[in-house]
PDB file of N, CA and C in Angstrom:
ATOM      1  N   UNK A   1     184.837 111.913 110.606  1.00  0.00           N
ATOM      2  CA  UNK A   1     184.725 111.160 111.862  1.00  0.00           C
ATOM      3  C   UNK A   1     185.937 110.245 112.083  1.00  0.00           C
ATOM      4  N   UNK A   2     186.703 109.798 110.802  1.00  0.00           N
ATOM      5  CA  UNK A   2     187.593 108.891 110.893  1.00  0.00           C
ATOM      6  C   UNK A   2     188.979 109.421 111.520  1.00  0.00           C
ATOM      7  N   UNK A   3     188.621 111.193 111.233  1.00  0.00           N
ATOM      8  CA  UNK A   3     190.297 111.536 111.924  1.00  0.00           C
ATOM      9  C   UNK A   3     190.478 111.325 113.463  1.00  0.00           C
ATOM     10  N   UNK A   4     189.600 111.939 114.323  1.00  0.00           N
ATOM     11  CA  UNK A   4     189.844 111.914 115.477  1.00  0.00           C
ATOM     12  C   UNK A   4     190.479 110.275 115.937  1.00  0.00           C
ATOM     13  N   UNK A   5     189.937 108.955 115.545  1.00  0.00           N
ATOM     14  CA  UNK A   5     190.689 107.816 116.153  1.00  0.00           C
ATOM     15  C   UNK A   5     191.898 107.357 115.658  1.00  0.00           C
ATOM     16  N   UNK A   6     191.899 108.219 114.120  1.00  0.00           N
ATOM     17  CA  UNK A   6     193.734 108.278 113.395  1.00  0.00           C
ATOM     18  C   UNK A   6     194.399 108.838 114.195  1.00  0.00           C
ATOM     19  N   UNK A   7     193.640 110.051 114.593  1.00  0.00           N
ATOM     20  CA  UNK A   7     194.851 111.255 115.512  1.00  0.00           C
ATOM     21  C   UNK A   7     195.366 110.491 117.006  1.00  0.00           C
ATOM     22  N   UNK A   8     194.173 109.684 116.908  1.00  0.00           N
ATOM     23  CA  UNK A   8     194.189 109.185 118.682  1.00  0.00           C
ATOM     24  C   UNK A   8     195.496 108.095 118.571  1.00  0.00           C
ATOM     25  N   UNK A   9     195.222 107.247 117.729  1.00  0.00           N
ATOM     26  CA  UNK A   9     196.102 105.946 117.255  1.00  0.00           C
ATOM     27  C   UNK A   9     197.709 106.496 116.906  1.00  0.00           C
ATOM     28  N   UNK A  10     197.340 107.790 116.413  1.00  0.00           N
ATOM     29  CA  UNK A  10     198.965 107.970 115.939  1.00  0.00           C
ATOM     30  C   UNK A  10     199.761 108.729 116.947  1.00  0.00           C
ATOM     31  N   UNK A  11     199.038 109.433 118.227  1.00  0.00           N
ATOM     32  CA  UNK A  11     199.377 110.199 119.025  1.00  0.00           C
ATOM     33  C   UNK A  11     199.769 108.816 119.980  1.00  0.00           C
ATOM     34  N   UNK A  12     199.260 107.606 120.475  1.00  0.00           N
ATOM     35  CA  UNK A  12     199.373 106.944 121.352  1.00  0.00           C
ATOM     36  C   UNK A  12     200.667 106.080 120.489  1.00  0.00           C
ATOM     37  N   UNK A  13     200.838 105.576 119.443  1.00  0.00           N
ATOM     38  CA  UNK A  13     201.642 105.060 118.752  1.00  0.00           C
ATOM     39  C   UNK A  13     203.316 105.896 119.334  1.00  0.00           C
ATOM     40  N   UNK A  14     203.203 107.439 118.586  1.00  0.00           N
ATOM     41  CA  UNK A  14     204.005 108.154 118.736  1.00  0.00           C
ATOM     42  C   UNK A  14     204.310 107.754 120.587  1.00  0.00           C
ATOM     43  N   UNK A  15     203.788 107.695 121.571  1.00  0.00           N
ATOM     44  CA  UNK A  15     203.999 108.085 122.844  1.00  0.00           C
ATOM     45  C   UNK A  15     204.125 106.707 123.004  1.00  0.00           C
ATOM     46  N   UNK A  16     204.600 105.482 122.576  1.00  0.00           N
ATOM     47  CA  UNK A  16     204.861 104.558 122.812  1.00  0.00           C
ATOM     48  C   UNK A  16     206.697 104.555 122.268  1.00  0.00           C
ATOM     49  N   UNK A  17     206.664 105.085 121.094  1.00  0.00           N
ATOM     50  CA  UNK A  17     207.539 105.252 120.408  1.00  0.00           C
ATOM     51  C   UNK A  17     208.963 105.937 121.054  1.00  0.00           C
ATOM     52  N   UNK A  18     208.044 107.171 121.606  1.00  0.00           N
ATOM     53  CA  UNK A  18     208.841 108.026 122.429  1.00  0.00           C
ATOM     54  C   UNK A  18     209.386 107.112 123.767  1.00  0.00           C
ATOM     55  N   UNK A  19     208.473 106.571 124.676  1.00  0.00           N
ATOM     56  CA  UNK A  19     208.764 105.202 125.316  1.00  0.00           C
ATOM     57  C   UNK A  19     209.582 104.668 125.362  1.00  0.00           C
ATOM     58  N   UNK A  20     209.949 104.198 124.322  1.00  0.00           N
ATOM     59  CA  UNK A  20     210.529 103.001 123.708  1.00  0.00           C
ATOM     60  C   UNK A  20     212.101 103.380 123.577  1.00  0.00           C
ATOM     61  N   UNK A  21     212.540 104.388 123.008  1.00  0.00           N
ATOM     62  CA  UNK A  21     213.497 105.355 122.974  1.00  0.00           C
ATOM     63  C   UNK A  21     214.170 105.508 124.280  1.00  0.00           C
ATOM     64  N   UNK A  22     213.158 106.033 125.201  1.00  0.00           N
ATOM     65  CA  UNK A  22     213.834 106.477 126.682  1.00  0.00           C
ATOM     66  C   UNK A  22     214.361 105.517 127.420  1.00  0.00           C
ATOM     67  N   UNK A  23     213.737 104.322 127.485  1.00  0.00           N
ATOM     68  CA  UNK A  23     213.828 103.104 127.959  1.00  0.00           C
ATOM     69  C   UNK A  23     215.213 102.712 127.441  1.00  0.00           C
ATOM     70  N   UNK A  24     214.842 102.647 126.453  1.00  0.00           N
ATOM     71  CA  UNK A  24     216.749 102.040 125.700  1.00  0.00           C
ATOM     72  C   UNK A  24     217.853 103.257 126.323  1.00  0.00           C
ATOM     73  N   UNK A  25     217.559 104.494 125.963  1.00  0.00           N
ATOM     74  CA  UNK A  25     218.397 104.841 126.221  1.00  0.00           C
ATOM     75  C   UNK A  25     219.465 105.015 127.838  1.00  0.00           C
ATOM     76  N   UNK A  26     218.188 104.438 128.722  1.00  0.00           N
ATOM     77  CA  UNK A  26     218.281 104.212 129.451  1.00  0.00           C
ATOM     78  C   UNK A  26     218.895 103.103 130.462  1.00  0.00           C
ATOM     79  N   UNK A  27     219.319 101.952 129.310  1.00  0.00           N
ATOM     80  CA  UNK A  27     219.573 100.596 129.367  1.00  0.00           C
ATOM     81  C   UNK A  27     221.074 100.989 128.870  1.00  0.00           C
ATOM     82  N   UNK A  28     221.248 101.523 127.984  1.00  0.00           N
ATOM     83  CA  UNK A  28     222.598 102.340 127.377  1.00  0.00           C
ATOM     84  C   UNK A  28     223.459 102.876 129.135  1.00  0.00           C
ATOM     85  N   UNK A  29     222.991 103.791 129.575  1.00  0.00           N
ATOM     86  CA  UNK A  29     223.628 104.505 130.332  1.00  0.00           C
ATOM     87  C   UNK A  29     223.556 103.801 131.563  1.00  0.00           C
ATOM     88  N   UNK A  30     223.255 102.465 131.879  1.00  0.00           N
ATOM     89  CA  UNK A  30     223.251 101.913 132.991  1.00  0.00           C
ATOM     90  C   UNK A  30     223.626 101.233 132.820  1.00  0.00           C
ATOM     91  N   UNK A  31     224.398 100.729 131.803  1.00  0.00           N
ATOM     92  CA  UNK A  31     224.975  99.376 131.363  1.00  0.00           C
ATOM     93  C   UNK A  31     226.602 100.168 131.223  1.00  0.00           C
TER      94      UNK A  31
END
């Protein structure tokens, strides 16, 4: 029962992560 809210936590983590990345890189190329 415990995987599904690991999977959930690490999938939303990851997609923050990914986020986080685009954003900068984004601050990069506009700067």
């Amino acid at each position: 029962m415990l995987a599904i809210p690991f999977y959930l936590g690490f999938l939303m983590a990851f997609t923050l992560a990914t986020v986080a990345i685009y954003l900068a890189l984004v601050k990069i190329e506009l700067i």
